[in-house]
Protein backbone atom coordinates (compact mmCIF):
# COMPACT_ATOMS: atom_id res chain seq x y z
CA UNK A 1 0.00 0.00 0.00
CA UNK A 2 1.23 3.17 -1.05
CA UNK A 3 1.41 6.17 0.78
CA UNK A 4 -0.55 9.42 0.29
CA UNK A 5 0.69 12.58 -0.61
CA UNK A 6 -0.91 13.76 3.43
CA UNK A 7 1.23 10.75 4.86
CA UNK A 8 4.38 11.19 3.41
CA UNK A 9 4.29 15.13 4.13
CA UNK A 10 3.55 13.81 7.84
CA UNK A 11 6.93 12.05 7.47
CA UNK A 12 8.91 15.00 6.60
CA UNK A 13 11.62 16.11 9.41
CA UNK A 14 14.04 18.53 9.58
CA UNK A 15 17.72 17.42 9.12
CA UNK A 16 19.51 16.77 11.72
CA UNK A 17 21.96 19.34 12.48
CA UNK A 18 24.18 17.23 14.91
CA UNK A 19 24.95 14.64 12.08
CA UNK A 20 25.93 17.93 10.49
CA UNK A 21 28.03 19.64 12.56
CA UNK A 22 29.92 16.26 13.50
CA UNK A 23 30.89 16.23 9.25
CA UNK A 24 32.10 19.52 9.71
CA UNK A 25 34.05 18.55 12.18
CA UNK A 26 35.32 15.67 10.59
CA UNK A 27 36.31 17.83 7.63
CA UNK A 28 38.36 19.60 9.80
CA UNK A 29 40.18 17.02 11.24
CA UNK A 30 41.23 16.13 7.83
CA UNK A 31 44.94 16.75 6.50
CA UNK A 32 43.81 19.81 4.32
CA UNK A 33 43.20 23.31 4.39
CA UNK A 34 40.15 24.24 5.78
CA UNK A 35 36.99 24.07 3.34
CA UNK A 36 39.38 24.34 0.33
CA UNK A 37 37.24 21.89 -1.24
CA UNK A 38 34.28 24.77 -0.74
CA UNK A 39 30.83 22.95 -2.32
CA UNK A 40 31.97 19.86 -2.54
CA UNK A 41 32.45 19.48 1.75
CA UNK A 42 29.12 21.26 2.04
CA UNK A 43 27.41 18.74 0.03
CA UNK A 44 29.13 15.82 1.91
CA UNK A 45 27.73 18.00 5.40
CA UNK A 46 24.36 18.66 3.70
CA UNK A 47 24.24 14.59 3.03
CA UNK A 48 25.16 13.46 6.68
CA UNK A 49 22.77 15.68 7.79
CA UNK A 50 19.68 14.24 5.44
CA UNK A 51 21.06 10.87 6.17
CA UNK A 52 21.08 11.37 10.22
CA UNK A 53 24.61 10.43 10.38
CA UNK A 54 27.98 11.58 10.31
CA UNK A 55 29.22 8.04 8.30
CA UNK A 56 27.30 8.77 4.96
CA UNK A 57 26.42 5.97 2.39
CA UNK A 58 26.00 7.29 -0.96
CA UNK A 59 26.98 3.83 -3.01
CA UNK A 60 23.80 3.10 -4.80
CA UNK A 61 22.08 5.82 -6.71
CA UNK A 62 19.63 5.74 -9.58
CA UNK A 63 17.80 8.33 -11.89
CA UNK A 64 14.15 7.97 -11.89
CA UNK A 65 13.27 9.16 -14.90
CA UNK A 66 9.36 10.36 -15.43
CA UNK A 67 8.11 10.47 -19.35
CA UNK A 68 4.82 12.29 -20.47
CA UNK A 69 3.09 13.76 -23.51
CA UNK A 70 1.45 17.22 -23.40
CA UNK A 71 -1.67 18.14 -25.06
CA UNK A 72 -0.31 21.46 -25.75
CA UNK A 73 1.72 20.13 -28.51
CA UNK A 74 -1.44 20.63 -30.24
CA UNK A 75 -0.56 24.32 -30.26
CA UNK A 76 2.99 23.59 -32.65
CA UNK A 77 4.99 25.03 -29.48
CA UNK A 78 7.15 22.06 -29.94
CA UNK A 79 9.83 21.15 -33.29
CA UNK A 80 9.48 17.35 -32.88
CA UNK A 81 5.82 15.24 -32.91
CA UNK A 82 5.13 13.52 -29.07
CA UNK A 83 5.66 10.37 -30.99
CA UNK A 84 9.38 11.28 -29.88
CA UNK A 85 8.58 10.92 -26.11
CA UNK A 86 7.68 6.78 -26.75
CA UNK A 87 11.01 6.81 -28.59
CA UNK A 88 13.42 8.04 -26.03
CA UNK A 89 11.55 6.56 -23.39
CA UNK A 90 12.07 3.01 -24.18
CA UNK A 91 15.45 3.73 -25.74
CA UNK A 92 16.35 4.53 -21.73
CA UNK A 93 16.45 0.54 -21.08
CA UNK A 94 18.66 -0.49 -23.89
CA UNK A 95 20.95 2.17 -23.14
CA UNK A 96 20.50 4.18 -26.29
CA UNK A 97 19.44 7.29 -24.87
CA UNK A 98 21.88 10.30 -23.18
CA UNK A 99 20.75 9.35 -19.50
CA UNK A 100 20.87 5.84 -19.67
CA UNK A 101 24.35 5.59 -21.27
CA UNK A 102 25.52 8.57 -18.71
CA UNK A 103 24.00 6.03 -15.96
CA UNK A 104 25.97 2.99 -17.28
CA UNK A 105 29.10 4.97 -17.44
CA UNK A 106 28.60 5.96 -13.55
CA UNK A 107 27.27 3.32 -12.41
CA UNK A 108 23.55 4.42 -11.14
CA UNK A 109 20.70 2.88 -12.34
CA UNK A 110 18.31 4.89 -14.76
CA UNK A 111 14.41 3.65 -13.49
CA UNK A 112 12.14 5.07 -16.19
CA UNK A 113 8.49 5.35 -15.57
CA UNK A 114 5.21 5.90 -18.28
CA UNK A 115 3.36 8.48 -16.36
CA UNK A 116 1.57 9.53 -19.07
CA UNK A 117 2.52 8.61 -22.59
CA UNK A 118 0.27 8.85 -25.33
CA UNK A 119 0.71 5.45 -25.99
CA UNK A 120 1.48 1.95 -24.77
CA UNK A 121 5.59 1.43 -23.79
CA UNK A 122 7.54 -1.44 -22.93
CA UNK A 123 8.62 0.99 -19.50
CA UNK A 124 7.20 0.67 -16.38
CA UNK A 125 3.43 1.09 -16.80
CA UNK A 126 2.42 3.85 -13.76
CA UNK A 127 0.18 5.93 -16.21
CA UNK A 128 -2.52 8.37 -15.52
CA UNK A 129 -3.75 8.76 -18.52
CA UNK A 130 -2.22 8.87 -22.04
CA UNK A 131 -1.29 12.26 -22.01
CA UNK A 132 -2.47 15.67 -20.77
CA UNK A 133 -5.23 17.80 -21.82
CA UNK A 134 -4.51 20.61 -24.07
CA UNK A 135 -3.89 23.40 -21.73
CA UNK A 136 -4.62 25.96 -23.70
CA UNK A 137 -8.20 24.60 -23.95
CA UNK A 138 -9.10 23.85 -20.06
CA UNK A 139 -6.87 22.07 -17.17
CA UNK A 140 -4.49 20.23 -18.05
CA UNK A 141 -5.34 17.83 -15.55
CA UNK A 142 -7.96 17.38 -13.05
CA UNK A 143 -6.26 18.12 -9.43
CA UNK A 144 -6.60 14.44 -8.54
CA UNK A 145 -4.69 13.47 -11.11
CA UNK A 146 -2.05 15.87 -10.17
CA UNK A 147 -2.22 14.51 -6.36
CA UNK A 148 -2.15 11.01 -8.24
CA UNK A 149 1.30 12.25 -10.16
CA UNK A 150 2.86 13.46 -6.69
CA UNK A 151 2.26 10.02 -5.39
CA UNK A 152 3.30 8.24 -8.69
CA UNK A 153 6.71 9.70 -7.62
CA UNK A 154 6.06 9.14 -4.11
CA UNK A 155 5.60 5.68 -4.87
CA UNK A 156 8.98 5.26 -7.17
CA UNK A 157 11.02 6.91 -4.41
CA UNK A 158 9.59 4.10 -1.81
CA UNK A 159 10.55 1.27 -4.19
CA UNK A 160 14.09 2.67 -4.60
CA UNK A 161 14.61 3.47 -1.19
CA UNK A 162 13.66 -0.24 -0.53
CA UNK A 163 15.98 -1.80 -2.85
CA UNK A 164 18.89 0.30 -0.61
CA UNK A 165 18.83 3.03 -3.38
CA UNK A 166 20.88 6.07 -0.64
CA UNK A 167 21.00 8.60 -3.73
CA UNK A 168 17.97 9.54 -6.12
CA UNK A 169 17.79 11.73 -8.99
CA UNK A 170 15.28 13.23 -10.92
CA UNK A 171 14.82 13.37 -14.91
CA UNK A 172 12.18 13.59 -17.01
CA UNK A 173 11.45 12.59 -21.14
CA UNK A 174 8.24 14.50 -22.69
CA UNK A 175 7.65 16.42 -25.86
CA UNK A 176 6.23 19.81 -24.65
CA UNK A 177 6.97 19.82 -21.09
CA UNK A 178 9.46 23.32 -21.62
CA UNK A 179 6.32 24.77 -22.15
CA UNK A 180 4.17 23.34 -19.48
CA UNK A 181 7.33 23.88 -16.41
CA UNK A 182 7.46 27.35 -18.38
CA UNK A 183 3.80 27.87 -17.45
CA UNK A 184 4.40 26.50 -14.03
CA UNK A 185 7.71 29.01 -13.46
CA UNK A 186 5.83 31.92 -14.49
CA UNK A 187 2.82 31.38 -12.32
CA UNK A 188 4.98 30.11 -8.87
CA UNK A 189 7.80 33.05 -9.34
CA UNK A 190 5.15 35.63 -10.78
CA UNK A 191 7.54 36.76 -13.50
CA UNK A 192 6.14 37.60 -17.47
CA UNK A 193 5.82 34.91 -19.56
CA UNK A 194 8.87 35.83 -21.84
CA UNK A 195 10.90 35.91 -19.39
CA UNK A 196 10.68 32.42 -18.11
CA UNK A 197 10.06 30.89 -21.70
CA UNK A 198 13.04 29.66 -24.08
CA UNK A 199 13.64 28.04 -27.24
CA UNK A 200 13.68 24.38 -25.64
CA UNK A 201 14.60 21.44 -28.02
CA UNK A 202 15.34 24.25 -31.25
CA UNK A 203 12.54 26.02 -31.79
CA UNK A 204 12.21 28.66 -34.43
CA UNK A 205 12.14 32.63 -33.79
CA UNK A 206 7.99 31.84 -34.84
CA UNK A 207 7.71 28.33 -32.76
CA UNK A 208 8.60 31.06 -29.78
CA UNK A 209 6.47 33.14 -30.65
CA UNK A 210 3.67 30.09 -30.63
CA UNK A 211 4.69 28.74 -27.22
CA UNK A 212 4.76 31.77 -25.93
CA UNK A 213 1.27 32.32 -26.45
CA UNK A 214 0.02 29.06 -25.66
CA UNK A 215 1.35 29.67 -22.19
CA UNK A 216 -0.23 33.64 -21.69
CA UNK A 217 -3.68 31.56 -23.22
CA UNK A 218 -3.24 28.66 -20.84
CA UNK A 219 -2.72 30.64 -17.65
CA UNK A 220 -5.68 33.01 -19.26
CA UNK A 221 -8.02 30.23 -19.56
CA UNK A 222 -7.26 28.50 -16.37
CA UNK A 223 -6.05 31.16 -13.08
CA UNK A 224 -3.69 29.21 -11.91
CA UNK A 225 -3.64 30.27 -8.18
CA UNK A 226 0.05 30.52 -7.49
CA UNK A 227 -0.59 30.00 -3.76
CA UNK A 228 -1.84 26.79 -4.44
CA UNK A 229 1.50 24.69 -6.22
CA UNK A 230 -1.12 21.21 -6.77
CA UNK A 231 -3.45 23.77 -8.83
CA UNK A 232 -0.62 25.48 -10.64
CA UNK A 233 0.63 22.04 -11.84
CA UNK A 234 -3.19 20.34 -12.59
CA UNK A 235 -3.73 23.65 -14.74
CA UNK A 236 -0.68 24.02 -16.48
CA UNK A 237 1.56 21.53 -15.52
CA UNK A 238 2.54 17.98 -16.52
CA UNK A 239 2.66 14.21 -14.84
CA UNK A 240 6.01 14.21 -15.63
CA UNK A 241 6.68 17.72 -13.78
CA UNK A 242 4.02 16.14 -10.65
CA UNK A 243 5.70 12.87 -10.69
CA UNK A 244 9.61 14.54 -10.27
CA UNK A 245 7.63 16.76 -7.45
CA UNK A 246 6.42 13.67 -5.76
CA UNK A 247 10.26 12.20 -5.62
CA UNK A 248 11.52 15.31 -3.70
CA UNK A 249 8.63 15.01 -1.48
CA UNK A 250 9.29 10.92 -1.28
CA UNK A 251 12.99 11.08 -0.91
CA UNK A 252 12.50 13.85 2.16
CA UNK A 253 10.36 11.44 3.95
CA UNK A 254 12.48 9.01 3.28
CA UNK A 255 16.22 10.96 4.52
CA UNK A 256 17.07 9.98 1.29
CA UNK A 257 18.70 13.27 -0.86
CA UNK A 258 17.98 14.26 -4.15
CA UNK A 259 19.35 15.39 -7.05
CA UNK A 260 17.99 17.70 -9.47
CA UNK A 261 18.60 18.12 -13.21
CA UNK A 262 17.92 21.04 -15.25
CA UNK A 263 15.04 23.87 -15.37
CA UNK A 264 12.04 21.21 -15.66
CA UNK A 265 13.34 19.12 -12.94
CA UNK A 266 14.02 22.95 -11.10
CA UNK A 267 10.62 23.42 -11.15
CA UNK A 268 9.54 20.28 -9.99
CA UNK A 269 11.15 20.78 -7.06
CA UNK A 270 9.89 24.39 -6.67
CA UNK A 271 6.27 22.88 -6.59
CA UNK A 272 7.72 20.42 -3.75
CA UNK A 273 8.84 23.08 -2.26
CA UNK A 274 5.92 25.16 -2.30
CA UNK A 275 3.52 21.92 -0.71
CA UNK A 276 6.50 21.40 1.83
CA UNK A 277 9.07 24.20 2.48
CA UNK A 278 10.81 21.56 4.89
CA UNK A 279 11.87 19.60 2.53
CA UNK A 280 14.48 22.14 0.43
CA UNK A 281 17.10 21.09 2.84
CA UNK A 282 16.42 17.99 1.12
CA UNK A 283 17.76 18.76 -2.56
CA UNK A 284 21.26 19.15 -3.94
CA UNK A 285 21.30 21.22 -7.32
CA UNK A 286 23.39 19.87 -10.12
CA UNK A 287 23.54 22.34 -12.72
CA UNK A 288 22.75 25.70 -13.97
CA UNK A 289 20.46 24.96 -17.43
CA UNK A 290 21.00 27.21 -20.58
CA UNK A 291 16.99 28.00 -20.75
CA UNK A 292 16.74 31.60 -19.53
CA UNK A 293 14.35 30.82 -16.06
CA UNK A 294 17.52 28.63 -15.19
CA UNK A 295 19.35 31.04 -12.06
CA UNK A 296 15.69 32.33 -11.21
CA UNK A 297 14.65 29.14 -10.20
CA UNK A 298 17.75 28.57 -8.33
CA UNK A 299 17.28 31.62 -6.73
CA UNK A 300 14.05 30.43 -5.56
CA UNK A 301 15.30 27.06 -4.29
CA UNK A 302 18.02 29.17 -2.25
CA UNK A 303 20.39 26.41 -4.43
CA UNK A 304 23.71 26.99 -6.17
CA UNK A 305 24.65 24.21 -8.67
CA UNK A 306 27.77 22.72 -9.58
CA UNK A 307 28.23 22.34 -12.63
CA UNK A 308 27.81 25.37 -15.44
CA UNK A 309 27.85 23.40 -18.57
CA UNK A 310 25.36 25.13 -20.67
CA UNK A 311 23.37 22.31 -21.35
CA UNK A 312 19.30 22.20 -21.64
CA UNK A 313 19.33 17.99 -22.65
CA UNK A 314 17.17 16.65 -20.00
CA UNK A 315 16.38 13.10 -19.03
CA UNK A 316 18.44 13.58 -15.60
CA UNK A 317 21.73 13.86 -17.96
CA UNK A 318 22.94 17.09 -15.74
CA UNK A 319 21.80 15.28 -12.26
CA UNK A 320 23.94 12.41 -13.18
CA UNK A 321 26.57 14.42 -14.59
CA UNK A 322 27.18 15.34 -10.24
CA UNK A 323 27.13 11.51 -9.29
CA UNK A 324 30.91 11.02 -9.75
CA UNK A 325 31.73 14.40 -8.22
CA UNK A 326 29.63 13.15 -5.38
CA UNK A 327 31.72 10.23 -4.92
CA UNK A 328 35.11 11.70 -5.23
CA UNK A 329 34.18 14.43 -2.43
CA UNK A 330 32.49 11.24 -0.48
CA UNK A 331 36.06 9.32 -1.16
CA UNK A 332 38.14 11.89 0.24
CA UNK A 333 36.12 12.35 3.05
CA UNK A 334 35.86 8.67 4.13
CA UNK A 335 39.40 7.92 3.36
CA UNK A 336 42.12 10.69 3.42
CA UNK A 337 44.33 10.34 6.74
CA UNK A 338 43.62 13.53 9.58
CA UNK A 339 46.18 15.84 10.54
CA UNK A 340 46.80 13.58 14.31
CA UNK A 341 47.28 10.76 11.94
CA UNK A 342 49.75 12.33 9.55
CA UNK A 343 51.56 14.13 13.08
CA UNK A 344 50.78 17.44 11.35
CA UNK A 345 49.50 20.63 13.33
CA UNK A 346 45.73 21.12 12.40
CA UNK A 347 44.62 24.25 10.62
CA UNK A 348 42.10 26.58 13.21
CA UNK A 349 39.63 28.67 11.94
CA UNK A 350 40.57 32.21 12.11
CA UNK A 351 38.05 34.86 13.66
């Protein structure tokens, strides 16, 4: 029996700050210069303090990786048919697509999930319905089936966490869905639609123009409340967009920290954030994206990202992109000798 959305956000703690501040001082004790490895110690201290201990485990990790269609595709905001999204989707298990061979090559396992493709896949079946309405039109969803989405993902973060997964990340495979998260960013940061609105997968100077004004006739048609993230994202969101909102939410109430990708994954866990506030402690940033909403909504999470690689891919490609960086700050920290061991004088903070 899965859990609701109102259990799991029962679940939700704060971190623990002792676990914390005992990484710190483990960092310290280490045969280096204090905090000269700057993000990559906080992380490690951000990790012991989701995890509740100072002895982190971050050995098994996997990209759960949520795949939609839009029904605003209707609208020509995209340069590629939503036959595309079945494509990638099942080209994630044989290794053909960006995340799954960046997920070989690290190491994590890539867990892709229908949520809502327009057709039938050989993926794991945890569909709402085969695809969104056109939002543009109405809802794009009725807000049970965007509660339903947050516990799809609530759900897939349970089942990892039971298989010993200690690290998830979040990705997400949909034609459309820069359009529906561009929807979502301008509603939850109140900012104009062309500011939060890019060229996604290529479009044309006109295919702008197009998704543009889908989005300004979408949020028209449907008054979004922006106080209210679960009717932002039935009105002019996406399952894939609620499903990467329910594995923040999962992974929180699980102590289990995630990663996220680029700007649709960002505002994913904005919407998480907005249900929970609790659980932003919760999420580690991976990289800034090159669609323009990118630092806005990093600015919103309070996050700073790792890597600047001016990518706008998807699928979790950025998320997993951090993994090994993850592992060689986790490496040091677990392994390099401390300053009593090496019968050096330790470094003090200086006031």
């Amino acid at each position: 029996m899965k859990d609701t959305l109102e259990e799991t956000l029962k679940k939700i703690q704060p971190v623990d700050r002792a676990s914390a501040d005992a990484a710190i001082r483990h960092w310290d004790s280490i045969a280096h210069p204090l905090h000269s490895l700057g993000m990559l110690e906080d992380v490690i201290v951000q990790i012991a303090s989701i995890q509740r201990t100072p002895v982190i485990d971050i050995s098994k990790k996997c990209l759960i990786t949520m795949c939609a269609d839009n029904g605003v595709v209707e609208e020509g905001v995209t340069q590629t048919g939503q036959e595309v999204t079945a494509q990638v989707a099942e080209n994630f298990l044989q290794e053909k697509a960006t995340a799954g061979i960046l997920c070989r090559k690290t190491g994590a396992e890539i867990f892709p999930i229908d949520i809502g493709i327009y057709r039938d896949t050989c993926i794991r079946n945890m569909k709402i319905a085969y695809g969104t309405q056109n939002m543009t039109k109405g809802p794009a969803m009725t807000r049970e089936q965007a509660v339903q989405a947050l516990e799809t993902g609530i759900q897939a973060a349970a089942e990892k966490a039971a298989e010993g997964v200690r690290v998830l990340a979040t990705g997400e495979m949909g034609i459309g869905n820069t359009t529906t998260s561009s929807a979502m960013a301008s509603v939850l940061l109140h900012q104009p639609v062309e500011t939060m609105t890019g060229r996604g997968a290529g479009l044309s100077s006109e295919g702008l123009k197009r998704k543009i004004n889908a989005i300004k006739k979408a949020i028209e048609v449907n008054r979004p409340n922006p106080d209210d993230p679960v009717d932002v994202l039935a009105k002019v969101g996406g399952f894939d967009i609620g499903g990467m909102a329910g594995v923040f939410l999962g992974g929180a109430a699980l102590g289990i920290p995630v990663v996220t990708d680029g700007f649709i994954s960002n505002v994913a866990a904005l919407t998480a954030v907005r249900i929970c506030p609790e659980i932003k402690n919760y999420i580690i940033a991976s990289h800034v994206s090159r669609e323009p909403a990118a630092e806005l909504l990093l600015k919103a999470l309070g996050k700073k990202a790792f890597l600047t690689c001016e990518m706008c891919l998807g699928e979790g490609t950025g998320a997993v992109m951090l993994f090994p960086l993850l592992d060689m700050a986790a490496e040091v920290y677990t392994q390099m000798a401390t300053f009593e061991q090496n019968d050096i004088e330790a470094y003090v903070h200086l006031k």
